[in-house]
Protein backbone atom coordinates (compact mmCIF):
# COMPACT_ATOMS: atom_id res chain seq x y z
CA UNK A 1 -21.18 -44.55 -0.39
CA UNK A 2 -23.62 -43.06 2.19
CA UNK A 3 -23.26 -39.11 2.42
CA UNK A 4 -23.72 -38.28 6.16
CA UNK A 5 -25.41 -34.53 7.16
CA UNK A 6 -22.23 -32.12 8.23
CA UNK A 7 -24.43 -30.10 10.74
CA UNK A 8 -22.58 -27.19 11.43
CA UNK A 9 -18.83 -28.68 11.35
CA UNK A 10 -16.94 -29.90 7.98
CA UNK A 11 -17.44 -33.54 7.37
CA UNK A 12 -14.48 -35.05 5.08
CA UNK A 13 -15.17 -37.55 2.71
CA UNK A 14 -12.34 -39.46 0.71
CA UNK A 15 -14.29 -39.99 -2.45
CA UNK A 16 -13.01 -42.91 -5.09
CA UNK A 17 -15.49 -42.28 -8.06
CA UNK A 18 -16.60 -39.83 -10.07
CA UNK A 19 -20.16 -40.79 -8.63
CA UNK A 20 -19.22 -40.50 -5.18
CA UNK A 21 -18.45 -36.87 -5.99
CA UNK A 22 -22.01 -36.30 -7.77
CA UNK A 23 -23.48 -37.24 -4.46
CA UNK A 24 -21.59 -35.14 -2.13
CA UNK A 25 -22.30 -32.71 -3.87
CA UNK A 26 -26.36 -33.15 -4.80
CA UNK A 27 -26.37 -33.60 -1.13
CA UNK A 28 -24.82 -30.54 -0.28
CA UNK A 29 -26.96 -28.35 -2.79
CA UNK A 30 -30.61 -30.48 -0.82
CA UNK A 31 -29.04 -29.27 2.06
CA UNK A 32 -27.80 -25.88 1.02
CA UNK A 33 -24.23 -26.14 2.23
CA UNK A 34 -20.84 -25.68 1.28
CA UNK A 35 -18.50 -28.21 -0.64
CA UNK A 36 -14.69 -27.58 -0.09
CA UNK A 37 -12.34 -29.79 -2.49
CA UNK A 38 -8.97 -31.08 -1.45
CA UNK A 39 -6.29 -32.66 -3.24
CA UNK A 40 -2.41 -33.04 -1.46
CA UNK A 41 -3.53 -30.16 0.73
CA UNK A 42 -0.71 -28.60 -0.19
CA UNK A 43 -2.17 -25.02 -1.74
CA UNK A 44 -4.82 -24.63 0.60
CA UNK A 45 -3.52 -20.99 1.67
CA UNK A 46 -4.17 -20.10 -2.12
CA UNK A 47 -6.88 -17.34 -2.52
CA UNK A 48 -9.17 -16.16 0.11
CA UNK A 49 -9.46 -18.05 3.17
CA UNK A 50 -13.39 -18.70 4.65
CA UNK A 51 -13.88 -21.16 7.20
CA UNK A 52 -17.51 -22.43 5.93
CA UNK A 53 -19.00 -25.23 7.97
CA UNK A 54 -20.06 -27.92 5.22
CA UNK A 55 -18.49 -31.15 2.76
CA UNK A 56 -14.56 -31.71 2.31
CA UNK A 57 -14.67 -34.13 -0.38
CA UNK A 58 -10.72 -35.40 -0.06
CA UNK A 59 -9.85 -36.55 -4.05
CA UNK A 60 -6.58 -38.60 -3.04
CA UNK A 61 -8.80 -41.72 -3.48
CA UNK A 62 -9.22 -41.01 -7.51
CA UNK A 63 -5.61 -42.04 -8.22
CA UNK A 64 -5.49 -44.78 -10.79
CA UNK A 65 -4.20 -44.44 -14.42
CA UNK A 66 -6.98 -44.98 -16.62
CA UNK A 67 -4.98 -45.43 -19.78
CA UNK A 68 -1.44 -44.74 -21.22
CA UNK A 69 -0.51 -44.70 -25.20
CA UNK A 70 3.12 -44.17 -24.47
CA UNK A 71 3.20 -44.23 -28.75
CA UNK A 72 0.68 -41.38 -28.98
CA UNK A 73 2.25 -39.35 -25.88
CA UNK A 74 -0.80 -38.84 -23.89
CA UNK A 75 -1.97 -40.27 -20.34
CA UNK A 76 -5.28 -40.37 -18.98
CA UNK A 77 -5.77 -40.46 -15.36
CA UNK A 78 -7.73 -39.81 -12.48
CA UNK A 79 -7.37 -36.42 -10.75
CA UNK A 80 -6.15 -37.71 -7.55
CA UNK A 81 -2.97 -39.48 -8.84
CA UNK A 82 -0.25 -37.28 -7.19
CA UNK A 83 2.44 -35.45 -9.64
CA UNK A 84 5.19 -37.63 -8.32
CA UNK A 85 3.66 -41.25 -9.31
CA UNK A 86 2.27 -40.28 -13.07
CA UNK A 87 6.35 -38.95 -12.86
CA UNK A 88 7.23 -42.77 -12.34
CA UNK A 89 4.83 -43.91 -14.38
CA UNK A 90 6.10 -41.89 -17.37
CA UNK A 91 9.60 -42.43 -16.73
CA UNK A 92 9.26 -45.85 -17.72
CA UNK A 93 8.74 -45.70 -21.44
CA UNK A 94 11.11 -42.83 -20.89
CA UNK A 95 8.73 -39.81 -21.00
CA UNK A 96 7.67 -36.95 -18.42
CA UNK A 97 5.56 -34.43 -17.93
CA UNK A 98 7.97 -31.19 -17.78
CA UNK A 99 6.19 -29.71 -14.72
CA UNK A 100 8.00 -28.99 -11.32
CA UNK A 101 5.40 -28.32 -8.47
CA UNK A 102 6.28 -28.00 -4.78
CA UNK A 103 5.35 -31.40 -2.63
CA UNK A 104 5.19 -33.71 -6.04
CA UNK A 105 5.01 -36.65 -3.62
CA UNK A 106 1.49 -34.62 -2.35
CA UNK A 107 0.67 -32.40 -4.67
CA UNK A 108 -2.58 -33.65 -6.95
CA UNK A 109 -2.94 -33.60 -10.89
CA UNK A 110 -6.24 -32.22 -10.24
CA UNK A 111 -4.66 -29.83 -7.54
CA UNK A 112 -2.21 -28.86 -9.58
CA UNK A 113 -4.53 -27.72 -12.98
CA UNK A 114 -7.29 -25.87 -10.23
CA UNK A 115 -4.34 -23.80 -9.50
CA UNK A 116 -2.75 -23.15 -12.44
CA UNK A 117 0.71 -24.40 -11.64
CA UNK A 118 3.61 -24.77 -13.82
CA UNK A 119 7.03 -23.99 -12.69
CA UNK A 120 10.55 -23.08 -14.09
CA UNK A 121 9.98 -25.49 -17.42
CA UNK A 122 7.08 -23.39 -18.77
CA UNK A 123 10.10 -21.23 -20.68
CA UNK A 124 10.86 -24.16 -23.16
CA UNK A 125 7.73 -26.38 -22.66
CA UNK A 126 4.42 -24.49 -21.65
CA UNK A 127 2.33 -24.27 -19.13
CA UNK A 128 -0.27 -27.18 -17.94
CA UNK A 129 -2.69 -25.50 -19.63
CA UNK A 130 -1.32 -26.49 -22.46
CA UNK A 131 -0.50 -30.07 -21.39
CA UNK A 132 -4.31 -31.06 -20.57
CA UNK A 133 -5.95 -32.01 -23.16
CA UNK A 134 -8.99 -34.03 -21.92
CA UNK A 135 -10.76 -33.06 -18.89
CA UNK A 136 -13.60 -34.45 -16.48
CA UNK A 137 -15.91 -32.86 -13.58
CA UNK A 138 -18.59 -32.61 -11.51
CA UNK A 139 -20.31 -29.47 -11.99
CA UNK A 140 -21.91 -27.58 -8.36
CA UNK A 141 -25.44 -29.35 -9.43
CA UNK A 142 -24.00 -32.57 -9.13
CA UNK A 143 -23.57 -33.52 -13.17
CA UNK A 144 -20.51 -34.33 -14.67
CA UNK A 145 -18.95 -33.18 -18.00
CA UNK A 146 -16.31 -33.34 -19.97
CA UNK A 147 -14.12 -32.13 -22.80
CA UNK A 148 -11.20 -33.21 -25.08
CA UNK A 149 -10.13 -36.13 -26.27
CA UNK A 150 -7.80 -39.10 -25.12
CA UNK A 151 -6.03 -38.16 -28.61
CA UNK A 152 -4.31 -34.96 -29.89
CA UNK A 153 -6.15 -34.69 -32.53
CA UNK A 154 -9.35 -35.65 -31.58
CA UNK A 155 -9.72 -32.57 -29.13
CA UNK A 156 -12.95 -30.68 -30.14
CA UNK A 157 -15.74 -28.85 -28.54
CA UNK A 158 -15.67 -26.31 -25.80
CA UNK A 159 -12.34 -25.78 -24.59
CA UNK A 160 -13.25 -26.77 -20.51
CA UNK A 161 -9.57 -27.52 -20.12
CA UNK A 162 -8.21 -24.00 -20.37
CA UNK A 163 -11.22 -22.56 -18.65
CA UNK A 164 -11.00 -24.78 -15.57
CA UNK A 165 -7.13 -24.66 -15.40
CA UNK A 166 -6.65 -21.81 -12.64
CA UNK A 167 -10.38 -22.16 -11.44
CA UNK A 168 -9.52 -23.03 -7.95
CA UNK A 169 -11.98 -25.55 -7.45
CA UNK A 170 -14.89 -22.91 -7.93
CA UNK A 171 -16.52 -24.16 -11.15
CA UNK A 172 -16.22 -27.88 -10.72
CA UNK A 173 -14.63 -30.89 -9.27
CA UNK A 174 -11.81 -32.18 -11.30
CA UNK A 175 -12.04 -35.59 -11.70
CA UNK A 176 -10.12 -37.21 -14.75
CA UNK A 177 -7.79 -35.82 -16.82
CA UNK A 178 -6.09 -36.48 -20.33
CA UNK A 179 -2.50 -34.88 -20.69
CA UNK A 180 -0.10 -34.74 -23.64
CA UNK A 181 3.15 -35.87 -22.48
CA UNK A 182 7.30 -35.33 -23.68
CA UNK A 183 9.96 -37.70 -24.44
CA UNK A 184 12.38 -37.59 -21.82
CA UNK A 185 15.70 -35.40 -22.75
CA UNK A 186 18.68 -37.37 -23.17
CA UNK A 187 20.44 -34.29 -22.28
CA UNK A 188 20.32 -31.74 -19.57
CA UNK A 189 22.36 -29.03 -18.75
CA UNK A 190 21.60 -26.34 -15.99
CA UNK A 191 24.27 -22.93 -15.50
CA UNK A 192 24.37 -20.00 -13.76
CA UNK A 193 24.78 -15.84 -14.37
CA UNK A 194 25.33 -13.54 -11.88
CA UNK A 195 23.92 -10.67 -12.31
CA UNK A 196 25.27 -7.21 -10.02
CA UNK A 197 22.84 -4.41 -11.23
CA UNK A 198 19.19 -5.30 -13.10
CA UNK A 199 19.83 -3.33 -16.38
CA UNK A 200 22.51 -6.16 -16.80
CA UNK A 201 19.09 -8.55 -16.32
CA UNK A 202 17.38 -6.90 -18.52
CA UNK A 203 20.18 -7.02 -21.64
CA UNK A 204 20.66 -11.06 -20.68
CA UNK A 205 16.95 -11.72 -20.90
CA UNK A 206 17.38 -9.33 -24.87
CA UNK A 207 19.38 -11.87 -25.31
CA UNK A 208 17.91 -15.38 -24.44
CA UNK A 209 15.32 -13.90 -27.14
CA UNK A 210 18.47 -13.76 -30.11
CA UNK A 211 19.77 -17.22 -29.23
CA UNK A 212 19.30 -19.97 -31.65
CA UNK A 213 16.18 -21.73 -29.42
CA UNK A 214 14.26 -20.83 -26.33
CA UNK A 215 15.67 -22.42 -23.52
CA UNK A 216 14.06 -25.03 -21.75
CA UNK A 217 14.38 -23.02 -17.91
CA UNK A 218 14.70 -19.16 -17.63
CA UNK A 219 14.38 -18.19 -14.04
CA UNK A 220 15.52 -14.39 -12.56
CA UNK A 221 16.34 -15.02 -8.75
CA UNK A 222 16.49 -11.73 -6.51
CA UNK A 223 17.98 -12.13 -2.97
CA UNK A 224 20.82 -13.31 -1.03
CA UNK A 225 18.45 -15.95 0.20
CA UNK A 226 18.48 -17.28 -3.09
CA UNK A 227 22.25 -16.53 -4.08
CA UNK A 228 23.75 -18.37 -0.94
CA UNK A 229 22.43 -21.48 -2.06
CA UNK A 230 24.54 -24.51 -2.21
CA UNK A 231 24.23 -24.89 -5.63
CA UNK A 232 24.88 -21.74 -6.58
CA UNK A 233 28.96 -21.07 -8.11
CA UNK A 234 31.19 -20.26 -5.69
CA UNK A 235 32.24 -16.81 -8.05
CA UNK A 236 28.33 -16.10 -7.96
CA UNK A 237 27.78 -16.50 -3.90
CA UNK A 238 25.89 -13.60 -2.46
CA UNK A 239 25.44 -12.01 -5.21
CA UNK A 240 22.15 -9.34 -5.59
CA UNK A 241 20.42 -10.94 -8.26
CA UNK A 242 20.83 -14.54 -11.03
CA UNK A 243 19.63 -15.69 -13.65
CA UNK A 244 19.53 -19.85 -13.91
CA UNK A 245 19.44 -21.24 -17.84
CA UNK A 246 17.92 -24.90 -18.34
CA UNK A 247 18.95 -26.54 -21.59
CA UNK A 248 17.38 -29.89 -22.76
CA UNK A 249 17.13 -31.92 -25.48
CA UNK A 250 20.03 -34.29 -27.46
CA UNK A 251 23.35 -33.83 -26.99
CA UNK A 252 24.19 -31.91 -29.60
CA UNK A 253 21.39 -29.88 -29.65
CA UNK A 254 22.01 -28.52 -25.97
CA UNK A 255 25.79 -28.07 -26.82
CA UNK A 256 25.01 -25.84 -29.61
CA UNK A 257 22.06 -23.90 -27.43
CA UNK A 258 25.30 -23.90 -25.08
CA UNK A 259 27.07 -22.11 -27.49
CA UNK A 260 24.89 -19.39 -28.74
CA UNK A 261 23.67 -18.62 -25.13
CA UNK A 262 27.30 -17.98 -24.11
CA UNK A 263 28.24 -16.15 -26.88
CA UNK A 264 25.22 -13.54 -26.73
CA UNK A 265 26.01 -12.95 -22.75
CA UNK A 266 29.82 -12.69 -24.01
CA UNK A 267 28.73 -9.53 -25.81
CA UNK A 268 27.63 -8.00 -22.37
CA UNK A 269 30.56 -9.09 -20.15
CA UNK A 270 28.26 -11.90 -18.95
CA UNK A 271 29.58 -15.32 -18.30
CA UNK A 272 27.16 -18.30 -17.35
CA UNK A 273 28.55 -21.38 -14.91
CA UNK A 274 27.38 -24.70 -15.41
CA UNK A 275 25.31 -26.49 -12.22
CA UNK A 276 26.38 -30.08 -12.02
CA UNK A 277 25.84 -33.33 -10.63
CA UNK A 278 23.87 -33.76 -7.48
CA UNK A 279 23.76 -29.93 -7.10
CA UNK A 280 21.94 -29.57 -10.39
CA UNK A 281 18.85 -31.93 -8.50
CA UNK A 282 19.14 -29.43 -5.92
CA UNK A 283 19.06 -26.81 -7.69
CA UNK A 284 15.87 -28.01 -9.46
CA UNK A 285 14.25 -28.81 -5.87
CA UNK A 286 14.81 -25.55 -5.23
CA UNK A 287 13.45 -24.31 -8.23
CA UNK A 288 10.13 -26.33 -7.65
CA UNK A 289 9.56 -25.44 -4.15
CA UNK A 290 10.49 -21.57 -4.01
CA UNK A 291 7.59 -20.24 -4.79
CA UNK A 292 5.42 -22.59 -1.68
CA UNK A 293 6.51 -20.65 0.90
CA UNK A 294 6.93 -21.89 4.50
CA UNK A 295 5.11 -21.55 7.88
CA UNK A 296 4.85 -18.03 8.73
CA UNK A 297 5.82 -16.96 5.24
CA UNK A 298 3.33 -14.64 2.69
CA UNK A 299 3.97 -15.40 -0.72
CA UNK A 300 2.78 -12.89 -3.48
CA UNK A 301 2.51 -13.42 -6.68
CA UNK A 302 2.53 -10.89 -9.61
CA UNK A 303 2.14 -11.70 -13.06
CA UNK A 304 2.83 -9.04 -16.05
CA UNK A 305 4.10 -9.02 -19.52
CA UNK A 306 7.55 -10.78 -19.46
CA UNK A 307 8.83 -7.37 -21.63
CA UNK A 308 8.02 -5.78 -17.85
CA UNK A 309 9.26 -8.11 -15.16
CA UNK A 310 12.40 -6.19 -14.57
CA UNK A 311 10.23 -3.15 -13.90
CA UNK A 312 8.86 -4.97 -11.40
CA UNK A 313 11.97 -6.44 -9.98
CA UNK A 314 13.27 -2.97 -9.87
CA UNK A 315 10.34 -1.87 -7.50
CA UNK A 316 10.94 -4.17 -4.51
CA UNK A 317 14.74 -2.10 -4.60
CA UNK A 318 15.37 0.05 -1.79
CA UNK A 319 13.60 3.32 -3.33
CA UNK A 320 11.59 1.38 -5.21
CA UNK A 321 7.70 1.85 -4.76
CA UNK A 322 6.86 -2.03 -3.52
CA UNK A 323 9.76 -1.77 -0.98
CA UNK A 324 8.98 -2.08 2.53
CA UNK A 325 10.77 -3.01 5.49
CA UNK A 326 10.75 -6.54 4.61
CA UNK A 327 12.78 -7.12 1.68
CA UNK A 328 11.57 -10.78 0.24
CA UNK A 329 13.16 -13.14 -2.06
CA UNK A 330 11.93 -13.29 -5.26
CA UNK A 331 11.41 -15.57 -8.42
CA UNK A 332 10.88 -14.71 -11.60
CA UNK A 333 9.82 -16.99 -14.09
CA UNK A 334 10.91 -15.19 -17.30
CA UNK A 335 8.99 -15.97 -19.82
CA UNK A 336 5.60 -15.86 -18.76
CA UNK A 337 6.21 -12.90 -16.74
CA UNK A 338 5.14 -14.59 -13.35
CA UNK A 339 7.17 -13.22 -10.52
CA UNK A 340 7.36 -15.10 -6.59
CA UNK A 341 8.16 -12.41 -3.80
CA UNK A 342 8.09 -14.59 -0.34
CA UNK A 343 8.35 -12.28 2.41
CA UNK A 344 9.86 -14.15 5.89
CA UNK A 345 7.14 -12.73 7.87
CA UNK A 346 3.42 -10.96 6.80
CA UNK A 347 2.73 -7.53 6.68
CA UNK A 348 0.21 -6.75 10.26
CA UNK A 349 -1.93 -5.16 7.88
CA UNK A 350 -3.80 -6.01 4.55
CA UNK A 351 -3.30 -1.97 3.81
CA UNK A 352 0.39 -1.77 2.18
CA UNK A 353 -1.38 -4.69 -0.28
CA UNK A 354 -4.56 -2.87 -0.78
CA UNK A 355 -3.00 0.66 -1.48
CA UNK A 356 0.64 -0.07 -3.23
CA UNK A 357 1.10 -3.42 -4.42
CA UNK A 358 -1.88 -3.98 -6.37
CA UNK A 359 -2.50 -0.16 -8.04
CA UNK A 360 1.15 -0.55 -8.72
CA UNK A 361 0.35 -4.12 -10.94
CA UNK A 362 -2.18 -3.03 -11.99
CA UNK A 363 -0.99 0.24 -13.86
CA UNK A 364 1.40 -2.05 -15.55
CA UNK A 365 -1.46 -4.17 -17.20
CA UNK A 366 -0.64 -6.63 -14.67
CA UNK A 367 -2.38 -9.11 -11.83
CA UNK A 368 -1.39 -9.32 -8.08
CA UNK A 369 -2.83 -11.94 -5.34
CA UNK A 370 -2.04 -13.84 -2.11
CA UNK A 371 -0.60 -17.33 -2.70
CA UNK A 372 -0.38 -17.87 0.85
CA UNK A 373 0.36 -16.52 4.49
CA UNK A 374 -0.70 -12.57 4.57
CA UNK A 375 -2.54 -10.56 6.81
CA UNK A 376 -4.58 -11.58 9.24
CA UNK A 377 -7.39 -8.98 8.25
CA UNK A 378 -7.22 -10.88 4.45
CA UNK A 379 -10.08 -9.49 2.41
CA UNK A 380 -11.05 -9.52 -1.10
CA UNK A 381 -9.14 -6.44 -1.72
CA UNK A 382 -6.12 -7.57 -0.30
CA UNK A 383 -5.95 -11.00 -1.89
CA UNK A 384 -7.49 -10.56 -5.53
CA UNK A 385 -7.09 -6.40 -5.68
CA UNK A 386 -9.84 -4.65 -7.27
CA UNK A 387 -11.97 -6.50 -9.48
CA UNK A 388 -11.29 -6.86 -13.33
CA UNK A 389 -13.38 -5.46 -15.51
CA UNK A 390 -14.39 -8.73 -16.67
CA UNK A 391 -15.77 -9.87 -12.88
CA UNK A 392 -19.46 -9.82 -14.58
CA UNK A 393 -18.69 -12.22 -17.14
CA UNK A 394 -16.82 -14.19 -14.55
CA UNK A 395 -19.59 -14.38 -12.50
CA UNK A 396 -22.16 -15.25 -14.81
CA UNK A 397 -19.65 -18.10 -15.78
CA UNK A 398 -19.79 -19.24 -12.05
CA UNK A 399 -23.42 -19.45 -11.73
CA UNK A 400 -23.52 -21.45 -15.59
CA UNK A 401 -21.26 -23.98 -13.46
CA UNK A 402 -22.51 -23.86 -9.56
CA UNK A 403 -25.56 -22.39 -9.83
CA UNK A 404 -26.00 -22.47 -6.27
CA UNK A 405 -22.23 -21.09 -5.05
CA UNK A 406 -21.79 -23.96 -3.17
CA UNK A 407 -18.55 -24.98 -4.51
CA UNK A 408 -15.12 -23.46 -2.87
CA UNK A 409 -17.34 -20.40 -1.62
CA UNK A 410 -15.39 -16.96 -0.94
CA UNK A 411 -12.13 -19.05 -2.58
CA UNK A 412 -12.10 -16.77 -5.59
CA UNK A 413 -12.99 -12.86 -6.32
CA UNK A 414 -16.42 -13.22 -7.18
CA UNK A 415 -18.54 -10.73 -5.55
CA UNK A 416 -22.47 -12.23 -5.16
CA UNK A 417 -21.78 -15.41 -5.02
C-alpha cells in the first residue's frame, strides 16, 4: 500500500496486513504525527476525546480466521474479525466465546480486548483477559510483537495479553489474536429477583456465594428504566432494583444450581422467576447493550471490590452522596464489582465528576471514568480522576511501547505524553 501525507486533516486508511499497519505507522513517527486506531467504531466516546489531525488506520480489513483447533478449544484470528462472525464461526463445532458486547455485528475482537470488555458472563466464565491467550501488534515505532501461544499450554514469556487488554489502543495496534474458547451449554436458564430495598441485595448476593456453583450471569439492575422491561416478570414490573441469575451448563447440572439458588433466596423471603423463550434473547440483548449508552447519554463507569458494590448502589439513592438531579440507570455486574450508571442527559459541567464522583470511588479503593457522552468541558480530571499512584510506571510503560506518543494521543491518563 502507498501511505499518503495527512497534512493537517485525518487521513483513514483501511489496512489488511499486519505490514500495512507497520507503515502507517513508521510514516507517521517520519512525519511526527498522530495515529488514531479504529475497529467497529463503536467505543470511540471511551476515554478522553482529542481531535488530533493525523492517520486513522481503520482495522475492519484484518478479519480472516487464521486457524481453528475446534479439538484444542482455541481460535486464532485477525483483530478485525467482528465479535458476531468468530460467534458463527464457533457455533458450528458447537462452541462460543461467552462474551456479550454491545454492536457484536460491529464491534471488533481487537476493539473489544483495547477496551477491556466483557459483559454479564464474566460471573461464571471470566473476563477476555482471560480468554486471549496469544496476541499480536504493532508497537508506536512501527515493529511488531507478539506473545502466547496458539496452544494452552504452550503460553510462555511476557504476559502482553493481559497488559494490552484495557490499553485503549495506546501501547500498540492489535493485530492477531489467539483465544481459548467454551463448549456451547446444552442448557440455559435465565430468572429474575426483585429486589424492594438494597440490604435485601446485599443478603441475595451472601448468598449466590453459599450456592453449590457460581452462576454463569449475576447482574444487579437499579432503575425503573431497567425494571419496565419487557422481559422482566409481570410480579417484578417497576420495581426499584433486580437482580438477573444466568445458569448454564447440562441439564442436570443447571437444575440442581436451580435448586440451591432458590433455596438460599427462600431463606430471605426471596423468590427468583424464570425468563423464557424469546424474552430470555431479549433479555440478554439487553444485557449486552446497557452499558453503550445512546446519543445524548453519559455513561460512567465505576469499578470496586464486588464485597462494596452495594455501597455504591446505595450512593446514587436520594440522600445518597453521588445523587444528583439526574437519577441514571444502573448495572452492576456482580462479581467483578463493575457498576454502569447511564445518565439520560450529561451533567453541563465536568465539576460534580471532578469533586464527588471520583473522591467518592476513590476512598472506597475504587476506579471511576467516562465511557462515553459527559461534559462538554471533558478533561483529564473529569474522565480518568486523579492519577494513580502508579501513573509513573504507566508512563514509562508507554514510552517502552510508543516511544514517540504517537499512538491514540490524549486517549488515556498519561500526563507527558
Amino acid at each position: 500500500m502507498t501511505v499518503q501525507s495527512p497534512s493537517t486533516t485525518t487521513h483513514s486508511e483501511i489496512v489488511s496486513t499486519s505490514e500495512d499497519v507497520s507503515k502507517i505507522v513508521r510514516a507517521a513517527g517520519d512525519q511526527r504525527t498522530s495515529v488514531c486506531i479504529v475497529g467497529g467504531a463503536t467505543s470511540l466516546d471511551y476515554g478522553l476525546l482529542r481531535e488530533i489531525p493525523g492517520f486513522r488506520v481503520v482495522t475492519t480489513g484484518l478479519s480472516r480466521v487464521l486457524d481453528y483447533a475446534a479439538r484444542d478449544m482455541t481460535i486464532t484470528v485477525e483483530a478485525g474479525l467482528p465479535f458476531q462472525t468468530l460467534t458463527e464461526v464457533l457455533l458450528e463445532q458447537n462452541q462460543w466465546l461467552p462474551l456479550d458486547v454491545p454492536h457484536p455485528e460491529r464491534a471488533t475482537l481487537g476493539g473489544i480486548v483495547a477496551c477491556d470488555w466483557s459483559g454479564a458472563f464474566e460471573s461464571g466464565y471470566g473476563t477476555i483477559r482471560d480468554m486471549v491467550i496469544g496476541i499480536s501488534a504493532i508497537d508506536g515505532r512501527g515493529i511488531r510483537f507478539s506473545a502466547g501461544g496458539r496452544v494452552v499450554k504452550n503460553v510462555a514469556g511476557y504476559d502482553f495479553c493481559k497488559l494490552l487488554t484495557g490499553s485503549l489502543g495506546t501501547l500498540g495496534i492489535v493485530t492477531q489474536l489467539t483465544l481459548k474458547v467454551q463448549p456451547l451449554p446444552s442448557t440455559r436458564l435465565l430468572c429474575a429477583v426483585g429486589i424492594e430495598h438494597l440490604d435485601q441485595a446485599e443478603m441475595c448476593l451472601e448468598k449466590m456465594v453459599q450456592a453449590l456453583q457460581q452462576p454463569a450471569v449475576l447482574e444487579i439492575l437499579s432503575g425503573t428504566r431497567w425494571t419496565n422491561r419487557e422481559w422482566m416478570p409481570v410480579e417484578y414490573r417497576g420495581a426499584p432494583h433486580a437482580i438477573v441469575i444466568g445458569l448454564c451448563g447440562s441439564l442436570q447440572d443447571v437444575e440442581g444450581q436451580q435448586r440451591s439458588i432458590s433455596g438460599h433466596l427462600d431463606t430471605v423471603g426471596l423468590k427468583s422467576r424464570e425468563i423464557i423463550g424469546s424474552l430470555e434473547s431479549s433479555a440478554l440483548r439487553d444485557l449486552a447493550g446497557g452499558s453503550a449508552g445512546a446519543d445524548g447519554e453519559m455513561v460512567l463507569m465505576i469499578s470496586v471490590r464486588p464485597s462494596k458494590v452495594v455501597d455504591v448502589l446505595k450512593a446514587f439513592e436520594n440522600d445518597g452522596v453521588l445523587a444528583s438531579s439526574s437519577r441514571p440507570s444502573i448495572q452492576v455486574h456482580a462479581a467483578s464489582g463493575c457498576l454502569f450508571a447511564v445518565y439520560d442527559t450529561s451533567p453541563a459541567d465536568a465539576g460534580w465528576l471532578v469533586h464527588t464522583v471520583h473522591p467518592f470511588v476513590r476512598q472506597m479503593n475504587g476506579w471511576a471514568h467516562i465511557v462515553s457522552g459527559g461534559p462538554p468541558d471533558r478533561t483529564l480530571a473529569s474522565v480518568w480522576g486523579p492519577s494513580p499512584e502508579s501513573i509513573r510506571v504507566m508512563e514509562s510503560v508507554k514510552r517502552a511501547f510508543d516511544p514517540s506518543g504517537i499512538l491514540n494521543p490524549g486517549k488515556f491518563l498519561y500526563r507527558s505524553m
